[in-house]
Protein backbone atom coordinates (compact mmCIF):
# COMPACT_ATOMS: atom_id res chain seq x y z
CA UNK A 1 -48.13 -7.74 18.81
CA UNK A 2 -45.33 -5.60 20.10
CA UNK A 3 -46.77 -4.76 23.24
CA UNK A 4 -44.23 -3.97 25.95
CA UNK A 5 -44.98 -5.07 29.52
CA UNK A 6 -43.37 -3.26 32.50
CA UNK A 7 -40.53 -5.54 33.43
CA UNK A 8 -39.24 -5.23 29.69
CA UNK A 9 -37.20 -2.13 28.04
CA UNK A 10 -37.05 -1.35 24.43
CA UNK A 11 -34.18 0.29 23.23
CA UNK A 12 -33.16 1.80 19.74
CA UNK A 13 -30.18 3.48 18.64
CA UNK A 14 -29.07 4.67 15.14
CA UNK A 15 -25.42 4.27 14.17
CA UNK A 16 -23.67 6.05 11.16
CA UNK A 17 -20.76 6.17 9.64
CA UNK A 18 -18.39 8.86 8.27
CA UNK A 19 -16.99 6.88 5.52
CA UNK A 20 -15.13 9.99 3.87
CA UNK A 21 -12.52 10.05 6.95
CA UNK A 22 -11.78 6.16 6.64
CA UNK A 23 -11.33 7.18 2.95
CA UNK A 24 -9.10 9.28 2.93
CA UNK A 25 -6.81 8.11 5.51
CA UNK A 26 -6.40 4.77 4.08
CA UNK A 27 -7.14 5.06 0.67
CA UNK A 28 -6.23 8.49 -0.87
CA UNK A 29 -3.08 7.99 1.41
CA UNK A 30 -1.54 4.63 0.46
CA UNK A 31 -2.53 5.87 -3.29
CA UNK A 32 -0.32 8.82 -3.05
CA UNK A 33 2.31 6.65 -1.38
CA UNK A 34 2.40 4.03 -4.19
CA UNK A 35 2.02 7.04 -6.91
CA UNK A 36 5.11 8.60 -5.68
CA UNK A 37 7.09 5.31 -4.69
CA UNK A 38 5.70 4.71 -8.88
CA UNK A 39 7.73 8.23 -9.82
CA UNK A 40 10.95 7.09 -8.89
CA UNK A 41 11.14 4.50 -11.86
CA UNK A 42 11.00 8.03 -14.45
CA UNK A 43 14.62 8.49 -12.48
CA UNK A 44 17.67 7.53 -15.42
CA UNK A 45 18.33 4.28 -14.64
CA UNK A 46 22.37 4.80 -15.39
CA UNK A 47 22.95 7.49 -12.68
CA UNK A 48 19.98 6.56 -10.43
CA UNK A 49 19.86 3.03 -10.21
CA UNK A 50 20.16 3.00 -5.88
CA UNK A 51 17.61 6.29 -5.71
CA UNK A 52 15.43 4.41 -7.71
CA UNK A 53 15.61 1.53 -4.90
CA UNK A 54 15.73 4.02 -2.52
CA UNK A 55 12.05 5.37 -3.50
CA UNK A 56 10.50 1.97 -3.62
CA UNK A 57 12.07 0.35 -0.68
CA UNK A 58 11.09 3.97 1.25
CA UNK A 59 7.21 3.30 -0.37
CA UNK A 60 7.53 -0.14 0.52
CA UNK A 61 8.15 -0.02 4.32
CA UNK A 62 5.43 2.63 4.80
CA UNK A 63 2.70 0.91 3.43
CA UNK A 64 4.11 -2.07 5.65
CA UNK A 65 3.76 -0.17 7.99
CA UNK A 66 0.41 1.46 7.79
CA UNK A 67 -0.73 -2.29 6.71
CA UNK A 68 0.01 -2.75 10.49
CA UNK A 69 -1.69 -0.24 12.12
CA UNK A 70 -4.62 -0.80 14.25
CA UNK A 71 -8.25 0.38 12.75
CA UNK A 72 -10.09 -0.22 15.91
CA UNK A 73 -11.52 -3.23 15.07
CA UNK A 74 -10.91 -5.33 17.50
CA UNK A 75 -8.83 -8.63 16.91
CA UNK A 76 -9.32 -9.19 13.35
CA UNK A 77 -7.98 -12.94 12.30
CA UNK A 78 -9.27 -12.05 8.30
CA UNK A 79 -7.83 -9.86 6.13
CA UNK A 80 -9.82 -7.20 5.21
CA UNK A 81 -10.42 -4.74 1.91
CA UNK A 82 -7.86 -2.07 3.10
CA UNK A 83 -5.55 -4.99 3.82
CA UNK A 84 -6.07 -6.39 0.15
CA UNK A 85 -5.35 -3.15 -0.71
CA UNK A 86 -2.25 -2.42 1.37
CA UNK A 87 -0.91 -5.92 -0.16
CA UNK A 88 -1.84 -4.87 -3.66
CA UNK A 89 0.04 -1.69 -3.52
CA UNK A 90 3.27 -3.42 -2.08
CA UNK A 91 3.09 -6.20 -5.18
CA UNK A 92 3.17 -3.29 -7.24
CA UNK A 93 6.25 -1.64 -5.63
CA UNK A 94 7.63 -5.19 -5.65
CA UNK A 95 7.53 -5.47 -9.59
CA UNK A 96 8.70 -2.02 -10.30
CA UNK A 97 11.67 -2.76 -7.83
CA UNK A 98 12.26 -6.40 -9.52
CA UNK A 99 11.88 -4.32 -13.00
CA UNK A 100 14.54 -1.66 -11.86
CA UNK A 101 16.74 -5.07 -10.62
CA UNK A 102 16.80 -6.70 -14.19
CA UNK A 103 16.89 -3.37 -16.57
CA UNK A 104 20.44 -2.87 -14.21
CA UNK A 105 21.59 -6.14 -14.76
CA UNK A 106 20.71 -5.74 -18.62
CA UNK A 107 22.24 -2.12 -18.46
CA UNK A 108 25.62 -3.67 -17.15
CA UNK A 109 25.88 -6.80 -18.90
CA UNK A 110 25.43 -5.01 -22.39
CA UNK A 111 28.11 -2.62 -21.14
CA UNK A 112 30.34 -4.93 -20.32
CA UNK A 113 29.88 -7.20 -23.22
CA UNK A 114 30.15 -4.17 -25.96
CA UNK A 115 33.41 -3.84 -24.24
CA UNK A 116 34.79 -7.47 -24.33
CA UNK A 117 33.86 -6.74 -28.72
């Protein structure tokens, strides 16, 4: 059945992958980014309202940034699991930052009305 003749050439190749280095430059590193952009919201939110920002904006633009970088792909027009994940992280960021936004304006408006009492 699979006889070869002499003007044909079979060819076989294995191909592998080292899945722990994809792992832990995308995954474990994005993690640790969120986790730490994540510690800033322990900062008191009186005296640390702008480093509190500060660490999620700082969390935020990396991951942008790594969400941009080129896995060597090729031209990709799909997203794919570690972009899902890149965009997952950053909605996280996003509602911590929106939660830091409205805890100031509650902070400040309950100051300012147990003044005008």
């Amino acid at each position: 059945l699979n006889q070869i003749t002499e003007a044909e050439c079979e060819f076989s190749m294995e191909v592998s992958r080292n899945y722990f280095t994809r792992l832990l430059k995308s995954v474990v590193i994005t993690a640790l980014i969120t986790f730490v952009g994540l510690l800033s919201l322990f900062l008191h939110l009186a005296d640390h309202t702008g480093d509190r920002c500060a660490g999620l904006l700082v969390a935020i633009l990396i991951l942008i940034t790594m969400f941009q970088t080129d896995v060597g792909l090729g031209t990709i027009t799909y997203l794919i699991w570690e972009d899902y994940l890149n965009l997952s992280q950053v909605v996280v960021l996003l509602v911590g930052l929106l939660e830091t936004m409205a805890v100031h304006f509650l902070w400040h408006f309950s100051k300012q009305e147990s003044f005008a009492s």
